[in-house]
Protein backbone atom coordinates (compact mmCIF):
# COMPACT_ATOMS: atom_id res chain seq x y z
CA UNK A 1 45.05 -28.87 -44.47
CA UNK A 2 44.45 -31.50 -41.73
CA UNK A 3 41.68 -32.19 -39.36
CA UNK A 4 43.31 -30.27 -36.53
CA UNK A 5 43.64 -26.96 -37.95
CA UNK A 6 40.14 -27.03 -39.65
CA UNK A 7 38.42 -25.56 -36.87
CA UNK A 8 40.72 -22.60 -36.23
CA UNK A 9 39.88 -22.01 -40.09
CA UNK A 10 36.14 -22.20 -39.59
CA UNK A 11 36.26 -19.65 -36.44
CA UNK A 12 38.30 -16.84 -38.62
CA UNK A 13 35.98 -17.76 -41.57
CA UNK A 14 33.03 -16.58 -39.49
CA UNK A 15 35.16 -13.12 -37.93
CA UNK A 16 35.56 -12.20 -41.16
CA UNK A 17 31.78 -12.80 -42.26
CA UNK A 18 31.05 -10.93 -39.66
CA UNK A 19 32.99 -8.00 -39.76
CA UNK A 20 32.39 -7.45 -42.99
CA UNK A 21 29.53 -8.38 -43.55
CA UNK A 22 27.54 -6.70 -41.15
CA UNK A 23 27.97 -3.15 -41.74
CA UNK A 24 24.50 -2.55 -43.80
CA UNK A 25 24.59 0.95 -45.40
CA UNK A 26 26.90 1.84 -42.90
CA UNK A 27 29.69 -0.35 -44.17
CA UNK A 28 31.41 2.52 -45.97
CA UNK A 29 31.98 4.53 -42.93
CA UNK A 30 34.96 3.95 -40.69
CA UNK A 31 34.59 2.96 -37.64
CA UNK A 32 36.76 5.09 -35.75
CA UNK A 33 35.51 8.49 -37.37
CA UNK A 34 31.98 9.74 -35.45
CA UNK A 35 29.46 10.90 -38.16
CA UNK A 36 29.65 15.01 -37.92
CA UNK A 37 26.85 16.35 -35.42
CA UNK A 38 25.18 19.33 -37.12
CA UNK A 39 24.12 22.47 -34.53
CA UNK A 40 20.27 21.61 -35.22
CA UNK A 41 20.82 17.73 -34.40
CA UNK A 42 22.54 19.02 -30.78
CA UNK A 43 19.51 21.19 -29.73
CA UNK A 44 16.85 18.83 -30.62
CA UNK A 45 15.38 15.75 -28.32
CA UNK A 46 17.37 12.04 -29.09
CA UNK A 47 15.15 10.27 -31.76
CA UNK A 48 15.76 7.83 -29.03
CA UNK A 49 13.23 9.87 -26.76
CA UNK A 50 9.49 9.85 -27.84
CA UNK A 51 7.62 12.81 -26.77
CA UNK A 52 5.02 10.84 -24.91
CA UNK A 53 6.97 8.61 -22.31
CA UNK A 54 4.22 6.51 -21.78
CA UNK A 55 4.33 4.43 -25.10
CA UNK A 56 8.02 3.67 -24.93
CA UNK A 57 10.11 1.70 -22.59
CA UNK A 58 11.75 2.39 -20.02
CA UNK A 59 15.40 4.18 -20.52
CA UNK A 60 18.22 1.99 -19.58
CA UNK A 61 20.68 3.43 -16.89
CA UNK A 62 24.39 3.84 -18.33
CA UNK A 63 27.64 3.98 -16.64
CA UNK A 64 28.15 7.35 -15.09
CA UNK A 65 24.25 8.49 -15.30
CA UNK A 66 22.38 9.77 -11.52
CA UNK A 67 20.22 6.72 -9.92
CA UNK A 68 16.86 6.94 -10.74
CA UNK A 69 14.98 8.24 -7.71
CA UNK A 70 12.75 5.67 -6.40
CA UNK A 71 9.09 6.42 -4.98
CA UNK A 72 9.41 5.93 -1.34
CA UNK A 73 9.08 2.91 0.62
CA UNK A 74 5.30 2.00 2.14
CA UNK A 75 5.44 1.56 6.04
CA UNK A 76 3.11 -0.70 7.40
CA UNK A 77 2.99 -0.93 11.44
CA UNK A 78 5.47 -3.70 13.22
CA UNK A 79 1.94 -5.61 14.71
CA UNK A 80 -1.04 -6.27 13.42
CA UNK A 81 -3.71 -4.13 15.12
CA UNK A 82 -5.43 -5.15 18.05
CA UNK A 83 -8.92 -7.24 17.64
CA UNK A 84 -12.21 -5.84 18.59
CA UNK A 85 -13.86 -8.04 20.67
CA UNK A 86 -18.42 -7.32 21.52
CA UNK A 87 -18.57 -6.01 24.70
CA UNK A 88 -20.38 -8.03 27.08
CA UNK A 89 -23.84 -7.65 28.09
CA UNK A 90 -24.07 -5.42 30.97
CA UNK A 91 -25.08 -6.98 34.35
CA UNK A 92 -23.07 -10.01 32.79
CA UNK A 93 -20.53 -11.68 34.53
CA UNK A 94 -16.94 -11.10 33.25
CA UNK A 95 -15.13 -14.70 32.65
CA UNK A 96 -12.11 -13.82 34.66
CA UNK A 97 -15.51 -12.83 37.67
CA UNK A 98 -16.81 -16.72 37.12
CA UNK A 99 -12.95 -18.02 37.24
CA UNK A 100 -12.45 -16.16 40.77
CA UNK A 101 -15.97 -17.24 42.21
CA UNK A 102 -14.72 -20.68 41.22
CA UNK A 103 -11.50 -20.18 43.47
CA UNK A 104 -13.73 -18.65 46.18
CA UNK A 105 -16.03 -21.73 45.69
CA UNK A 106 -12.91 -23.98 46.53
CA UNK A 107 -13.34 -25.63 43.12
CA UNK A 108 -10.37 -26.06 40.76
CA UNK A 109 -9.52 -23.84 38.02
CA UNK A 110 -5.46 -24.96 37.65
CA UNK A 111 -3.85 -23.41 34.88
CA UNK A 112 -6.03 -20.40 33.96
CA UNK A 113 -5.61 -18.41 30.27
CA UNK A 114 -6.76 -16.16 28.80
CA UNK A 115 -7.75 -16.99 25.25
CA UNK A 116 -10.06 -14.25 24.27
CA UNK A 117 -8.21 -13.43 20.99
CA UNK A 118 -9.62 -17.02 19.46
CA UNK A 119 -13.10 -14.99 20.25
CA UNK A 120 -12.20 -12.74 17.10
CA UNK A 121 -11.47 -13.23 13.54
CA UNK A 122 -8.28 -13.91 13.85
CA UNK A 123 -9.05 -16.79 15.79
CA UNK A 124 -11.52 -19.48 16.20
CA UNK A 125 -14.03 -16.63 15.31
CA UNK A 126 -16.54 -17.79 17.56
CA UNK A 127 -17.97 -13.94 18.48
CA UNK A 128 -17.32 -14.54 21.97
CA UNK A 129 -16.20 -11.08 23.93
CA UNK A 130 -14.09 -13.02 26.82
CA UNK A 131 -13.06 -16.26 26.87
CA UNK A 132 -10.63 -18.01 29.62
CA UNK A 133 -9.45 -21.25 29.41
CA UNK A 134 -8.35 -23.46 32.67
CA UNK A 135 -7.84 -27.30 32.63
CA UNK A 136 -10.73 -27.75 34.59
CA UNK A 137 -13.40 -25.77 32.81
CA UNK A 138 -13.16 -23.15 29.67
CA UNK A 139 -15.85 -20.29 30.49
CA UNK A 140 -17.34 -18.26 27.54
CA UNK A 141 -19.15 -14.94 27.77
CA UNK A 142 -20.81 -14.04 24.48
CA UNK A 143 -22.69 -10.79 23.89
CA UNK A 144 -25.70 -11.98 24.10
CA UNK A 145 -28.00 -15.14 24.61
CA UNK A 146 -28.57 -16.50 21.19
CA UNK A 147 -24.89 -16.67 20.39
CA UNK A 148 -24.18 -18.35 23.72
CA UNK A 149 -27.44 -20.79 23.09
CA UNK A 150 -26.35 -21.33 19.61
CA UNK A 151 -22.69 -22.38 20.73
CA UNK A 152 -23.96 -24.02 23.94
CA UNK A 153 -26.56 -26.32 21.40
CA UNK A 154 -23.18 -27.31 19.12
CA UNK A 155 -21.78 -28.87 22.23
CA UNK A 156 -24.39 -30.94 23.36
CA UNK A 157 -23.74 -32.63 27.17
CA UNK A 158 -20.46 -30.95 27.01
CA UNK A 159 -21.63 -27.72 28.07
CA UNK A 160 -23.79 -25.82 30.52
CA UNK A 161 -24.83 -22.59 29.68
CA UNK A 162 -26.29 -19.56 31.88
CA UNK A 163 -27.40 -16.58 30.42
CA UNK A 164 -24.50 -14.87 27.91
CA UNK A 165 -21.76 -17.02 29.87
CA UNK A 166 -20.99 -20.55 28.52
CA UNK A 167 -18.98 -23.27 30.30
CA UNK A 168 -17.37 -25.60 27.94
CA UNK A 169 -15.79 -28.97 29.31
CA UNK A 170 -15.14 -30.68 26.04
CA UNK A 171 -11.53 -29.97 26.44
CA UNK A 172 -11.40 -29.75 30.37
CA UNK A 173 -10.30 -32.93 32.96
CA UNK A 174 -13.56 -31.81 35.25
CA UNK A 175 -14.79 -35.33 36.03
CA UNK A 176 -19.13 -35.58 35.37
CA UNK A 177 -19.51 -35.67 38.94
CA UNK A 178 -18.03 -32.40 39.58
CA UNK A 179 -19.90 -30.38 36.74
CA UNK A 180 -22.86 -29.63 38.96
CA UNK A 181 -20.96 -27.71 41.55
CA UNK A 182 -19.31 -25.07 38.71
CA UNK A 183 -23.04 -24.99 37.34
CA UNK A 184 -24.35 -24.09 40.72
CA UNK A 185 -21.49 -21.53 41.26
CA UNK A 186 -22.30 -20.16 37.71
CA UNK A 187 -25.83 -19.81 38.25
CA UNK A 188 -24.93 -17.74 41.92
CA UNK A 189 -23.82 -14.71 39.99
C-alpha cells in the first residue's frame, strides 16, 4: 500500500462504518421494504403530533404540502399624524398678524417661515402654538404668559416679550438699533 492510495482507503473505511454500523435495532430490516402499516396505525394521529400543539415545535413544511397561511399584514398610515399645537390665547395676536404689521410698519421681515411644528413634540418642544421664523426677527406666540415669560427669561437681551407673543433675535440679522421699532410695532396690537 503506498501513501497515495491510503486516503481513498480511509474514506471507504468510514462508508462502511457507517452503513453498517448505524442501523441500531433497525439494522435487520431492509431498507427498501416499508415496515407494514396496520389499519389502527392509519386512523390514529402521527406520534409525531402531540395533542397539545403548544408544547411542541413547530411542524416543518415538506415538498408538496399547502403554505402555511400567514396572519395578515399590520397597516400603519403613510405619515405620521399631524401635531397638536395649544391654541392661542384669545384676543392674542396670531404670529403670521405681528409678521404683516411688521410689513405694514415698513420694517423688514425677508424670508418669512413658518416653523410652528418645532412648537410640538416632535420638534424643539418648546409649547409654543405659532411660531414664524424671518431673518430679521423669529416671533413666538405661546398659550399663555408664563410660558412666554419663562422662554422670554432663557433668552436674556435677546428677546422682547409682550403678552403671550415672544420676539426672539438670537438667530435674526436685526441690528440693536432697530429692535425698538419691532417692539413698538409689537406692543401696537
Amino acid at each position: 500500500m503506498t501513501h497515495r492510495s491510503l486516503p481513498a482507503v480511509a474514506v471507504l473505511v468510514i462508508a462502511a462504518a457507517l452503513t453498517t454500523g448505524c442501523g441500531g435495532a433497525d439494522g435487520d430490516r431492509p431498507a427498501a421494504a416499508p415496515p407494514a402499516a396496520s389499519p389502527s396505525a392509519v386512523a390514529s394521529p402521527s406520534p409525531l403530533v402531540s395533542p397539545t400543539a403548544a408544547d411542541s415545535p413547530p411542524a416543518v413544511p415538506r415538498a408538496g404540502d399547502a403554505p402555511a397561511v400567514q396572519p395578515p399584514t399590520e397597516r400603519r398610515p403613510a405619515s405620521p399624524p399631524p401635531v397638536v399645537l395649544p391654541r392661542r390665547p384669545a384676543g392674542a395676536p396670531g404670529a403670521k398678524q405681528v409678521i404683516d404689521a411688521f410689513r405694514s410698519a415698513g420694517l423688514k421681515v425677508p424670508n418669512p417661515r413658518d416653523r410652528s411644528v418645532d412648537c410640538g413634540p416632535d420638534g424643539l418642544g418648546l409649547g409654543c402654538s405659532e411660531l414664524i421664523a424671518t431673518d430679521a426677527v423669529t416671533v413666538y406666540v405661546f398659550p399663555d404668559e408664563t410660558s412666554a415669560g419663562d422662554l422670554a427669561a432663557t433668552w436674556g437681551g435677546q428677546s422682547y416679550r409682550r403678552g403671550p407673543v415672544v420676539l426672539n433675535y438670537l438667530e435674526a440679522r436685526t441690528p440693536a438699533a432697530d429692535r425698538p421699532r419691532y417692539e413698538r410695532v409689537l406692543a401696537g396690537l
